[in-house]
ModelCIF file with pLDDT and N, C-alpha, C, O atoms, coordinates in Angstrom:
data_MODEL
#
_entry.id   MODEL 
#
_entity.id                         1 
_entity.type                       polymer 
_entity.pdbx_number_of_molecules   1 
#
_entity_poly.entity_id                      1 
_entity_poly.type                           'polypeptide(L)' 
_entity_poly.nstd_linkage                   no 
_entity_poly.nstd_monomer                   no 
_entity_poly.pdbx_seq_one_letter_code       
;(UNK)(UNK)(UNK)(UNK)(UNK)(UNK)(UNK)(UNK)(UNK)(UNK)(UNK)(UNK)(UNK)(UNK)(UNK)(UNK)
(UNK)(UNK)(UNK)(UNK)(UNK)(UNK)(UNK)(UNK)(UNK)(UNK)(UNK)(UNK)(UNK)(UNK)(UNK)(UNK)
(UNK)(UNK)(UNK)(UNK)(UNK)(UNK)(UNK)(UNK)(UNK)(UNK)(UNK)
;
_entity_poly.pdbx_seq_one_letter_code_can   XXXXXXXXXXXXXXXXXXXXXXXXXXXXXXXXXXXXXXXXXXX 
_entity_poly.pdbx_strand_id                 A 
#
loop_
_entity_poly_seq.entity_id 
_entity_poly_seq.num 
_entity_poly_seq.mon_id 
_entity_poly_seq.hetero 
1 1  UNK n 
1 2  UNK n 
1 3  UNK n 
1 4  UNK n 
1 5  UNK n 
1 6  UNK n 
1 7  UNK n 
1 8  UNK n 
1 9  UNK n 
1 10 UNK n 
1 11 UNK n 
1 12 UNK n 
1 13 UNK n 
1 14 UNK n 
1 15 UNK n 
1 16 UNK n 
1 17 UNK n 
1 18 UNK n 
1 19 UNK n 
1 20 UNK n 
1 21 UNK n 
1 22 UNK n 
1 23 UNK n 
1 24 UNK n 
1 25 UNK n 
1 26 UNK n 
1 27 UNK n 
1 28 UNK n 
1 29 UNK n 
1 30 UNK n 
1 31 UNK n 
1 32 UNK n 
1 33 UNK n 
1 34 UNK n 
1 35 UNK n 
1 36 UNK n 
1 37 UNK n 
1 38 UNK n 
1 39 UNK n 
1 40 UNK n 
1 41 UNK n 
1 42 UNK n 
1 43 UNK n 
#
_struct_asym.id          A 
_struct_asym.entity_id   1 
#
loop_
_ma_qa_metric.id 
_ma_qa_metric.mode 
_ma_qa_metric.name 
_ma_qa_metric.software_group_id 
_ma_qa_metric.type 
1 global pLDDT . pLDDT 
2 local  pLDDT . pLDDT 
#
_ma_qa_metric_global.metric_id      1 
_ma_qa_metric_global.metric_value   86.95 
_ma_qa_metric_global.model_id       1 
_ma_qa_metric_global.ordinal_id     1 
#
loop_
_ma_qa_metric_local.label_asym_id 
_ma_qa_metric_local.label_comp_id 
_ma_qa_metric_local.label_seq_id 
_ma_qa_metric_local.metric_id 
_ma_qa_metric_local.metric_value 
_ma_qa_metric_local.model_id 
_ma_qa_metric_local.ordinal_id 
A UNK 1  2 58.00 1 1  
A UNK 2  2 63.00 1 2  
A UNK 3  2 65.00 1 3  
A UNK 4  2 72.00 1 4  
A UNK 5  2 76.00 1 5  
A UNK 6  2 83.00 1 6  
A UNK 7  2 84.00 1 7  
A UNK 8  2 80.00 1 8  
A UNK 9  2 83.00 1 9  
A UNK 10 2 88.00 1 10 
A UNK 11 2 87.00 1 11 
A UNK 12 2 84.00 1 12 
A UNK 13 2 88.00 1 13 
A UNK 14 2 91.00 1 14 
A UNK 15 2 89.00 1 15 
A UNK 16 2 86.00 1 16 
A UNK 17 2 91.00 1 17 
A UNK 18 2 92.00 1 18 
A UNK 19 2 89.00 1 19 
A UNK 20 2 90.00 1 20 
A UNK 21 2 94.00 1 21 
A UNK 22 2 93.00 1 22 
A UNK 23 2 91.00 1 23 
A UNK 24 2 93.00 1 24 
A UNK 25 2 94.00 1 25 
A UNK 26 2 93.00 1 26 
A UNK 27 2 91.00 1 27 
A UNK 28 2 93.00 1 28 
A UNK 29 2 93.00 1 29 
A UNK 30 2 92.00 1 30 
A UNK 31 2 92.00 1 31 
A UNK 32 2 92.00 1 32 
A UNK 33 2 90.00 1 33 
A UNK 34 2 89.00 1 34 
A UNK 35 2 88.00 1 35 
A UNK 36 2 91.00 1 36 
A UNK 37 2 90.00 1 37 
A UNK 38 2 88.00 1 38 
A UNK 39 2 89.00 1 39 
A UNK 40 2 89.00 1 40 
A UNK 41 2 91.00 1 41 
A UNK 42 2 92.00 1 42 
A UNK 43 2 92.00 1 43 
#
loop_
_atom_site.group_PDB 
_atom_site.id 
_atom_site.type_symbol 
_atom_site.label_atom_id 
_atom_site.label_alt_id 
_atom_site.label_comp_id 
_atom_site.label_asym_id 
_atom_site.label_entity_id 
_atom_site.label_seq_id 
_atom_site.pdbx_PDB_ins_code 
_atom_site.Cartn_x 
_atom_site.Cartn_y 
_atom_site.Cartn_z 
_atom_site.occupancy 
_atom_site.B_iso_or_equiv 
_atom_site.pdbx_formal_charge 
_atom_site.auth_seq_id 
_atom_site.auth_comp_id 
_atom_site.auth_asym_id 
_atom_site.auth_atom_id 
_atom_site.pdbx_PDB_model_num 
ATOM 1   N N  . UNK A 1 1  ? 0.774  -1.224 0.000   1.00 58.00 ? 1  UNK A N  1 
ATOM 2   C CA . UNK A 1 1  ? 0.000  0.000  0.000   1.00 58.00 ? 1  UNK A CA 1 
ATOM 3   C C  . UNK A 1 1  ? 0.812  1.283  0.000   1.00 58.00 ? 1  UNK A C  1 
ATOM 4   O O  . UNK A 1 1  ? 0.266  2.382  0.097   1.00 58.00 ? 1  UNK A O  1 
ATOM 5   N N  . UNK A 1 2  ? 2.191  1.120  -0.116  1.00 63.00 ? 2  UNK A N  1 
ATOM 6   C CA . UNK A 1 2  ? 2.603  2.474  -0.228  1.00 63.00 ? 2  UNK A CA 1 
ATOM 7   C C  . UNK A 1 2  ? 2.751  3.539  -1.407  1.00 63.00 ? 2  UNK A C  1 
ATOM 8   O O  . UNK A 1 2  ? 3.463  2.985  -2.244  1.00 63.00 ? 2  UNK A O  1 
ATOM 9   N N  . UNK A 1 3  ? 2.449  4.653  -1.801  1.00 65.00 ? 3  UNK A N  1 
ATOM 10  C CA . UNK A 1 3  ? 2.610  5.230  -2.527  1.00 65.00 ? 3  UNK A CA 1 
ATOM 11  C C  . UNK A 1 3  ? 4.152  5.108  -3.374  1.00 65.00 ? 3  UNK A C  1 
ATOM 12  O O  . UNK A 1 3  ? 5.160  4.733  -2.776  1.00 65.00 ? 3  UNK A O  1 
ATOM 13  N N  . UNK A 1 4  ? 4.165  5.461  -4.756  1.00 72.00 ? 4  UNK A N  1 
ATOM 14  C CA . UNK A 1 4  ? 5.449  5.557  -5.414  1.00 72.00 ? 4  UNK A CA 1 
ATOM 15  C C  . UNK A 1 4  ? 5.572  6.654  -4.383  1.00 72.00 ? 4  UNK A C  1 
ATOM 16  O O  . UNK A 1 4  ? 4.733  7.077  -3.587  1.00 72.00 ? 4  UNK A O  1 
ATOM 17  N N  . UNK A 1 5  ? 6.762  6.991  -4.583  1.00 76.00 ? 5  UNK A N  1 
ATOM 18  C CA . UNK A 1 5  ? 7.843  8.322  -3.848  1.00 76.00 ? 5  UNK A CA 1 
ATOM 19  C C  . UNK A 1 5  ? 7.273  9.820  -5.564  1.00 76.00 ? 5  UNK A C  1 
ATOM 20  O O  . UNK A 1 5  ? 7.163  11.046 -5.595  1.00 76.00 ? 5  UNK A O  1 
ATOM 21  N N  . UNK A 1 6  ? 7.130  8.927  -6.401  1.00 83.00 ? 6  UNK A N  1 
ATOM 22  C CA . UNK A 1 6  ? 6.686  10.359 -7.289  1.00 83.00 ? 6  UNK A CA 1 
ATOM 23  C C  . UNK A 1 6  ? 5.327  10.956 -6.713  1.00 83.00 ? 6  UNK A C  1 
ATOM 24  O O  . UNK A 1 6  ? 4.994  12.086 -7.069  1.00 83.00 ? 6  UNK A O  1 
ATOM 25  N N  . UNK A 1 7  ? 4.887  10.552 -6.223  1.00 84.00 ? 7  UNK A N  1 
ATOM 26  C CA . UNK A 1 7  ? 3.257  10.925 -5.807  1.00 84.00 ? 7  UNK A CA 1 
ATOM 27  C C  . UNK A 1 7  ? 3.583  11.817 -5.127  1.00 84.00 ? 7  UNK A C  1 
ATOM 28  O O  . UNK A 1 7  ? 3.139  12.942 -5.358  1.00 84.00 ? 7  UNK A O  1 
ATOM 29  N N  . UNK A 1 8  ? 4.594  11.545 -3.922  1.00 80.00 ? 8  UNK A N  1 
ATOM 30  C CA . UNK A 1 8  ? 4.916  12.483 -2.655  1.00 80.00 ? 8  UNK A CA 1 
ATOM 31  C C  . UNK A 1 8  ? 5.383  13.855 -2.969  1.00 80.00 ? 8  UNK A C  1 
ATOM 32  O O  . UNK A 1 8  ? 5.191  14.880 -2.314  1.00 80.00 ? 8  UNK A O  1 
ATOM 33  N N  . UNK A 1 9  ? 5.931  13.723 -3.915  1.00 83.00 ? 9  UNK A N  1 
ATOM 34  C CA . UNK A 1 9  ? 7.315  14.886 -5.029  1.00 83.00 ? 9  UNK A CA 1 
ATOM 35  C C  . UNK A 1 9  ? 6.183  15.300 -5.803  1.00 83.00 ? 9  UNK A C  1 
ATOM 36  O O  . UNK A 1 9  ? 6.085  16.509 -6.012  1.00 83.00 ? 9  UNK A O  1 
ATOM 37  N N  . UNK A 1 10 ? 5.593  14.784 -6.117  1.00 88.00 ? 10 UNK A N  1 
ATOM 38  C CA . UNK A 1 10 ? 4.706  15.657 -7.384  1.00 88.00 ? 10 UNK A CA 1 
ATOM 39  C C  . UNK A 1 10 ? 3.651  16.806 -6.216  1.00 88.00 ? 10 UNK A C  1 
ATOM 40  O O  . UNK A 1 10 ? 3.470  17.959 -6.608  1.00 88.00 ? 10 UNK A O  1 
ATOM 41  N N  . UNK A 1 11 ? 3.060  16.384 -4.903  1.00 87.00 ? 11 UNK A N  1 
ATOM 42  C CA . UNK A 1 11 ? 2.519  16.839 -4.230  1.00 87.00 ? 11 UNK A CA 1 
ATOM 43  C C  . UNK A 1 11 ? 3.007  18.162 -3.935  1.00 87.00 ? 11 UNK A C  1 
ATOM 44  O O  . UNK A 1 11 ? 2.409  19.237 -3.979  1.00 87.00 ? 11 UNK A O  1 
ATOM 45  N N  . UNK A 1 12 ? 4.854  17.750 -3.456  1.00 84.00 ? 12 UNK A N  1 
ATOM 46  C CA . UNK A 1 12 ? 5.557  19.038 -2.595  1.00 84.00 ? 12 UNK A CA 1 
ATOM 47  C C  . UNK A 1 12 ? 5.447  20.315 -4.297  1.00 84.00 ? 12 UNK A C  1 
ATOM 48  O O  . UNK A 1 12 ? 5.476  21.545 -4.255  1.00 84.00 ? 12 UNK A O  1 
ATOM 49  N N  . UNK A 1 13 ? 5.348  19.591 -5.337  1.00 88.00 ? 13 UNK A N  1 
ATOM 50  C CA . UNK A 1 13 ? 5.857  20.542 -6.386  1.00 88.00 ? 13 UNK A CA 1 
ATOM 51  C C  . UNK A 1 13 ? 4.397  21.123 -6.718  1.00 88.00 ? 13 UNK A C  1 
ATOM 52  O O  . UNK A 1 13 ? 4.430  22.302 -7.071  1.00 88.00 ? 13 UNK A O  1 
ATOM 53  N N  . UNK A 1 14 ? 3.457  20.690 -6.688  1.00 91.00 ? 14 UNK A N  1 
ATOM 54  C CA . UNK A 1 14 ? 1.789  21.279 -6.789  1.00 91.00 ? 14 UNK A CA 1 
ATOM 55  C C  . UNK A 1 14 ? 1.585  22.095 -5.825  1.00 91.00 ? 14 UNK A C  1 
ATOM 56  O O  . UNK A 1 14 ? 1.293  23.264 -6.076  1.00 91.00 ? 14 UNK A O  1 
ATOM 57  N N  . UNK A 1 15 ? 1.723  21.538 -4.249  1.00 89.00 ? 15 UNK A N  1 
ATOM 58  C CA . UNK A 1 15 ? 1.865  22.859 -3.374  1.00 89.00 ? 15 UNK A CA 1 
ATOM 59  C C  . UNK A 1 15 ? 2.721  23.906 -3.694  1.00 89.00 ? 15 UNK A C  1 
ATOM 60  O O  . UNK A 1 15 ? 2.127  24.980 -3.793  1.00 89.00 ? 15 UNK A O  1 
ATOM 61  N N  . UNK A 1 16 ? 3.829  23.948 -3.874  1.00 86.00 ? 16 UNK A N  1 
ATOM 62  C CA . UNK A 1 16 ? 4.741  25.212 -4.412  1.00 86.00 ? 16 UNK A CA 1 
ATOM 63  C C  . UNK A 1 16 ? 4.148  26.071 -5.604  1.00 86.00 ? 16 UNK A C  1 
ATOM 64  O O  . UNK A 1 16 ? 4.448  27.263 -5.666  1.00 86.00 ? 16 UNK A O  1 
ATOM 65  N N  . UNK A 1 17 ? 3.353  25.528 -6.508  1.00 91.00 ? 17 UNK A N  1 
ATOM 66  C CA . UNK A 1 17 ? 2.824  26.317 -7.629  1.00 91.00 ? 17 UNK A CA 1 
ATOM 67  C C  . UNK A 1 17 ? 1.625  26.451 -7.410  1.00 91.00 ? 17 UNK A C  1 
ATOM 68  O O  . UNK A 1 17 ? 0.939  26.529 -8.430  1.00 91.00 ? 17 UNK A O  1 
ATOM 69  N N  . UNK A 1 18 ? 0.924  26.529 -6.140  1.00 92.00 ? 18 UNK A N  1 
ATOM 70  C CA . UNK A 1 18 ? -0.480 26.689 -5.585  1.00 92.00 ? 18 UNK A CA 1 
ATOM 71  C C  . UNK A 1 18 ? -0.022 28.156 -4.986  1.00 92.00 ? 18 UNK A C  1 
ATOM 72  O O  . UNK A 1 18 ? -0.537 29.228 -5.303  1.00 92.00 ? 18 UNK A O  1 
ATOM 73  N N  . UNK A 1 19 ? 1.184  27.944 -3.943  1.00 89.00 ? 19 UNK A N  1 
ATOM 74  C CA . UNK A 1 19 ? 1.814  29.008 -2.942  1.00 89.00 ? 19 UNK A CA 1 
ATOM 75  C C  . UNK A 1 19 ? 2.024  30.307 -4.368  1.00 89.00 ? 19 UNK A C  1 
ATOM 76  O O  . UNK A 1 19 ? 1.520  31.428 -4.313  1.00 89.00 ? 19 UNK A O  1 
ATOM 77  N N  . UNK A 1 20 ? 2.662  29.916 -5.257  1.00 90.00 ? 20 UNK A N  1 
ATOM 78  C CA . UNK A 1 20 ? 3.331  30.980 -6.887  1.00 90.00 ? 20 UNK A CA 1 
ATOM 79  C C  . UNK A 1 20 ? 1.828  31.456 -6.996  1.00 90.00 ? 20 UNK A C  1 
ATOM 80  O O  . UNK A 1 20 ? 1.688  32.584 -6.524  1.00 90.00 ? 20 UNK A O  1 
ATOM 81  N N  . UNK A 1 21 ? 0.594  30.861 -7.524  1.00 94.00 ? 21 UNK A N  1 
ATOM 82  C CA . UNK A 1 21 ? -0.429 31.054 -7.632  1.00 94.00 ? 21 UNK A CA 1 
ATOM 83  C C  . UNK A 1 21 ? -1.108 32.259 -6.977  1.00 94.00 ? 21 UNK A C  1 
ATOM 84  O O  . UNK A 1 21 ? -1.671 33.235 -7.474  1.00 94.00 ? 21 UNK A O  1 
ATOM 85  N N  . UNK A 1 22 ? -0.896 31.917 -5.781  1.00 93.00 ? 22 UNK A N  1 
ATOM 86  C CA . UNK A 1 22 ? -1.911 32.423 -4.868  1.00 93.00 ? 22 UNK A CA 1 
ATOM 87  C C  . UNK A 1 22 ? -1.013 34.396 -4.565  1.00 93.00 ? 22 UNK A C  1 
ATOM 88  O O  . UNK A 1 22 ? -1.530 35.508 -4.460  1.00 93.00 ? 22 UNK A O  1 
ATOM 89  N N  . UNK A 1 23 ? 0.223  33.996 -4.534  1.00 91.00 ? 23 UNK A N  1 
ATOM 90  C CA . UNK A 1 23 ? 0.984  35.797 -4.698  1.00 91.00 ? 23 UNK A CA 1 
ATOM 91  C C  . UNK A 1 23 ? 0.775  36.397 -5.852  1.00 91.00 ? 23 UNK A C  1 
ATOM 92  O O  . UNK A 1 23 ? 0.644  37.618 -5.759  1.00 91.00 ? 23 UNK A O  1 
ATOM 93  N N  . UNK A 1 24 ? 0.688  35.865 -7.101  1.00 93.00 ? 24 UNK A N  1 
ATOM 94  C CA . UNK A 1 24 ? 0.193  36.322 -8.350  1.00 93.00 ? 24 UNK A CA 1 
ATOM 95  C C  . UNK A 1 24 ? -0.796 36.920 -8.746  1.00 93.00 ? 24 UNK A C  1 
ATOM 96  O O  . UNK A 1 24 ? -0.819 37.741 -9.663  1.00 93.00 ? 24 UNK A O  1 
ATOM 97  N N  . UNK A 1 25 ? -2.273 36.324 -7.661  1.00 94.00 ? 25 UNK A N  1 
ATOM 98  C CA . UNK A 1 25 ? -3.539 36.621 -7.984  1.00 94.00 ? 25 UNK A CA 1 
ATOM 99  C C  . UNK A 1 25 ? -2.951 37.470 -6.963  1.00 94.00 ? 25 UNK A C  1 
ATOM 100 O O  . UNK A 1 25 ? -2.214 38.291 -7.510  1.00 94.00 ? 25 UNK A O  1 
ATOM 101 N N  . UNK A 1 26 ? -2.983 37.640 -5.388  1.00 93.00 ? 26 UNK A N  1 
ATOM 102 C CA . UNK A 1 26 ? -3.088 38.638 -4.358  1.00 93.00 ? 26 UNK A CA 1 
ATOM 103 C C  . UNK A 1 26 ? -2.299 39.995 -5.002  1.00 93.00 ? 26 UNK A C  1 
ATOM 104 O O  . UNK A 1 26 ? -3.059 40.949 -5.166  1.00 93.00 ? 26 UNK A O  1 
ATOM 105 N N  . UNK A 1 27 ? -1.142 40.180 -5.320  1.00 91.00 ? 27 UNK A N  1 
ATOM 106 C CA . UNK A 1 27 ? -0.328 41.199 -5.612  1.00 91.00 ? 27 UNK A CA 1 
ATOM 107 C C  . UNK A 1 27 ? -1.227 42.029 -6.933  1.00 91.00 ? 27 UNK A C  1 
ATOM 108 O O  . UNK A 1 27 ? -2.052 42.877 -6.592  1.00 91.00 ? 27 UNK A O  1 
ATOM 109 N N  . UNK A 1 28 ? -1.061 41.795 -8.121  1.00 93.00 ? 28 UNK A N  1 
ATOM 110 C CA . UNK A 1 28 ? -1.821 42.241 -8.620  1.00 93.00 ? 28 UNK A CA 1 
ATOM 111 C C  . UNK A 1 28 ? -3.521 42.743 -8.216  1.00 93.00 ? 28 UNK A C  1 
ATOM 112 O O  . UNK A 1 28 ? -3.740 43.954 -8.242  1.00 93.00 ? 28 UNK A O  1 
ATOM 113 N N  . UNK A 1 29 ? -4.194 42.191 -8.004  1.00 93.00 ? 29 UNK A N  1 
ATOM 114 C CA . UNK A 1 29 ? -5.175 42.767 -7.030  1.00 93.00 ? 29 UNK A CA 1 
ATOM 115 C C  . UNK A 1 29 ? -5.362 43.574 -6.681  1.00 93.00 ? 29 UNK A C  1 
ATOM 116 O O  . UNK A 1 29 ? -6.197 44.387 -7.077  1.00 93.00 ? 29 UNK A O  1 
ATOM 117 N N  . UNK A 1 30 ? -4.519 43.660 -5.644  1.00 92.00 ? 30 UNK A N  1 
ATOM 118 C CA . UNK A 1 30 ? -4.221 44.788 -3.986  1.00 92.00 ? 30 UNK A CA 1 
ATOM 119 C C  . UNK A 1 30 ? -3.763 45.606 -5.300  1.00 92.00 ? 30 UNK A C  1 
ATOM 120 O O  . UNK A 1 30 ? -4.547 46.217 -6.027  1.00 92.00 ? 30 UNK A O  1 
ATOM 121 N N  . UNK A 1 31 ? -2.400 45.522 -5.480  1.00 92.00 ? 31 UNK A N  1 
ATOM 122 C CA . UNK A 1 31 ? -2.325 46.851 -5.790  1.00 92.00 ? 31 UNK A CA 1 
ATOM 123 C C  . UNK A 1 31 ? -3.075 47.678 -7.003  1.00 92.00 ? 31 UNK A C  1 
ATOM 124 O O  . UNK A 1 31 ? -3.091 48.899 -6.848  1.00 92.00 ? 31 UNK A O  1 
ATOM 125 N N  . UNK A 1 32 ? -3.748 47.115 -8.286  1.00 92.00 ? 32 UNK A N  1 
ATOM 126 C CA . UNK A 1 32 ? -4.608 47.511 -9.034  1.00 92.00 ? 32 UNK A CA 1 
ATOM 127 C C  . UNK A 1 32 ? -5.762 48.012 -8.787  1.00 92.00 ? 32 UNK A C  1 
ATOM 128 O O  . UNK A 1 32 ? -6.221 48.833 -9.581  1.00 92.00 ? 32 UNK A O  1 
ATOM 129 N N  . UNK A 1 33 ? -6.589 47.584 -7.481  1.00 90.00 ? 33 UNK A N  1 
ATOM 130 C CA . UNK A 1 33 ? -7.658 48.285 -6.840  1.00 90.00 ? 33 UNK A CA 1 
ATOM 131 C C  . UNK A 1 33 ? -7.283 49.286 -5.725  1.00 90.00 ? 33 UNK A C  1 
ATOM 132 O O  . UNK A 1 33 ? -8.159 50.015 -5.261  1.00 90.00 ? 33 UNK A O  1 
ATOM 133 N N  . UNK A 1 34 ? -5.909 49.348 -5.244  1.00 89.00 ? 34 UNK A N  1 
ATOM 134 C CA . UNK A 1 34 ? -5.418 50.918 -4.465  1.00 89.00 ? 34 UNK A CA 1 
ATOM 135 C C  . UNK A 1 34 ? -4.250 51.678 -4.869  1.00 89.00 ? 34 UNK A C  1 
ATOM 136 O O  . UNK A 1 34 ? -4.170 52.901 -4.761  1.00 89.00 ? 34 UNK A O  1 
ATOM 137 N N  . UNK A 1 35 ? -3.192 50.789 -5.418  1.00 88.00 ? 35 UNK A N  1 
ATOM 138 C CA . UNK A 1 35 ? -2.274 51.726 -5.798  1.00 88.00 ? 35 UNK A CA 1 
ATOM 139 C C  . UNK A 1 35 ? -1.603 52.656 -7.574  1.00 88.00 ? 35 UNK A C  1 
ATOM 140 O O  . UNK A 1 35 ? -0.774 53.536 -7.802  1.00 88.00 ? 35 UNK A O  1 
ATOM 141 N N  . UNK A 1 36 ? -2.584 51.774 -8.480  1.00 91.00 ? 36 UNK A N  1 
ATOM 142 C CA . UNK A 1 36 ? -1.813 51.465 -9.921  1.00 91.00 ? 36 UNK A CA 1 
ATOM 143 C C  . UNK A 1 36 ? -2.624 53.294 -10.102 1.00 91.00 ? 36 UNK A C  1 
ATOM 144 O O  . UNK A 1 36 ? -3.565 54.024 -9.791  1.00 91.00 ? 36 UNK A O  1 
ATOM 145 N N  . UNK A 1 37 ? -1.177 53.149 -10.947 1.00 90.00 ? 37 UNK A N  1 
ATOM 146 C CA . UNK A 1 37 ? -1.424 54.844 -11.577 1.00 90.00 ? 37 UNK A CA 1 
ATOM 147 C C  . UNK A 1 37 ? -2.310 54.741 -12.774 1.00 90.00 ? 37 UNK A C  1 
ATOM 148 O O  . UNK A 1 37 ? -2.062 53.910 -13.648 1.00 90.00 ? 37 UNK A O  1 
ATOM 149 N N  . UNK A 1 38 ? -3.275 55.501 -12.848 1.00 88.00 ? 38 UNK A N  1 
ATOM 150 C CA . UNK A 1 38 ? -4.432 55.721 -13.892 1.00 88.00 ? 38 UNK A CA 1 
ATOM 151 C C  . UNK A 1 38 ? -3.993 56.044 -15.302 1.00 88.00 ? 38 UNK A C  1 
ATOM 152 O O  . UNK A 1 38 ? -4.696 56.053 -16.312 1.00 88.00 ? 38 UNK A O  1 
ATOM 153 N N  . UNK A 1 39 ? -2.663 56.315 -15.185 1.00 89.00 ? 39 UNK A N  1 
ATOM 154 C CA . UNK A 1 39 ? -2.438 56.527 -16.770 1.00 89.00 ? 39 UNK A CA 1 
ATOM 155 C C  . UNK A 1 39 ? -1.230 54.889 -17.484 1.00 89.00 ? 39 UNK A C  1 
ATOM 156 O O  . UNK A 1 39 ? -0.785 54.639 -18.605 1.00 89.00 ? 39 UNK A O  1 
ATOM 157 N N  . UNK A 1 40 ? -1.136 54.252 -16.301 1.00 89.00 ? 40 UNK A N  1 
ATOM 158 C CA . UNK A 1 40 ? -0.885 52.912 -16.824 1.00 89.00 ? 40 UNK A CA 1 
ATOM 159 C C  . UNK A 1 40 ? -1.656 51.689 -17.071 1.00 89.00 ? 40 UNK A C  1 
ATOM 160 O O  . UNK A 1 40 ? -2.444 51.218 -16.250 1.00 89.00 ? 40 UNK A O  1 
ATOM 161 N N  . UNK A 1 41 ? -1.383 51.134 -18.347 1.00 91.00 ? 41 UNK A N  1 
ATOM 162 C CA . UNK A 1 41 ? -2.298 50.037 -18.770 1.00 91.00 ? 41 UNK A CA 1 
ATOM 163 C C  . UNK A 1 41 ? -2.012 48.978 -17.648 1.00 91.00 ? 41 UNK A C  1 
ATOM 164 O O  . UNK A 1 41 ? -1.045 48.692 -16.942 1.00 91.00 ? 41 UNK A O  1 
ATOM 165 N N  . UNK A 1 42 ? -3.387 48.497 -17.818 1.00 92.00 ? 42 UNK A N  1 
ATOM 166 C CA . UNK A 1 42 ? -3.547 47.134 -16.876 1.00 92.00 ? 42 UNK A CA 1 
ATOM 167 C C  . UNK A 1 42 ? -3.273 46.294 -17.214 1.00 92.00 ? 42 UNK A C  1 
ATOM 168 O O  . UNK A 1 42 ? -2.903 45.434 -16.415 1.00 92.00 ? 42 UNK A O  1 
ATOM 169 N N  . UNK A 1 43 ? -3.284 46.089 -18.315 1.00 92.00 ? 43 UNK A N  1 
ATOM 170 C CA . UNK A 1 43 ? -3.318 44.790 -19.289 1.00 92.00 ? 43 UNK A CA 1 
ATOM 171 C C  . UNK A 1 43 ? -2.454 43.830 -18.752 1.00 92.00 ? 43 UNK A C  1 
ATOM 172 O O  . UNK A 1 43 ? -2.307 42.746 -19.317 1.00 92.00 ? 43 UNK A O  1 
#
């Protein structure tokens, strides 16, 4: 019943690009709804 060892590794590497994820959406955000200057594109 034990898992391959890739299962475990693929897990630690999905959490890490969940953690990348989640500063990507927050940063942009925050600062586009209080700080972004009005004469720069959002895009």
């Amino acid at each position: 019943g034990r898992a391959d060892p890739a299962v475990g590794n693929a897990i630690k590497v999905a959490k890490f690009v969940g953690y990348a994820g989640l500063l990507l959406v927050v940063g942009p955000a925050l600062v586009l709804a209080l700080l972004w200057p009005r004469r720069l594109s959002r895009r």
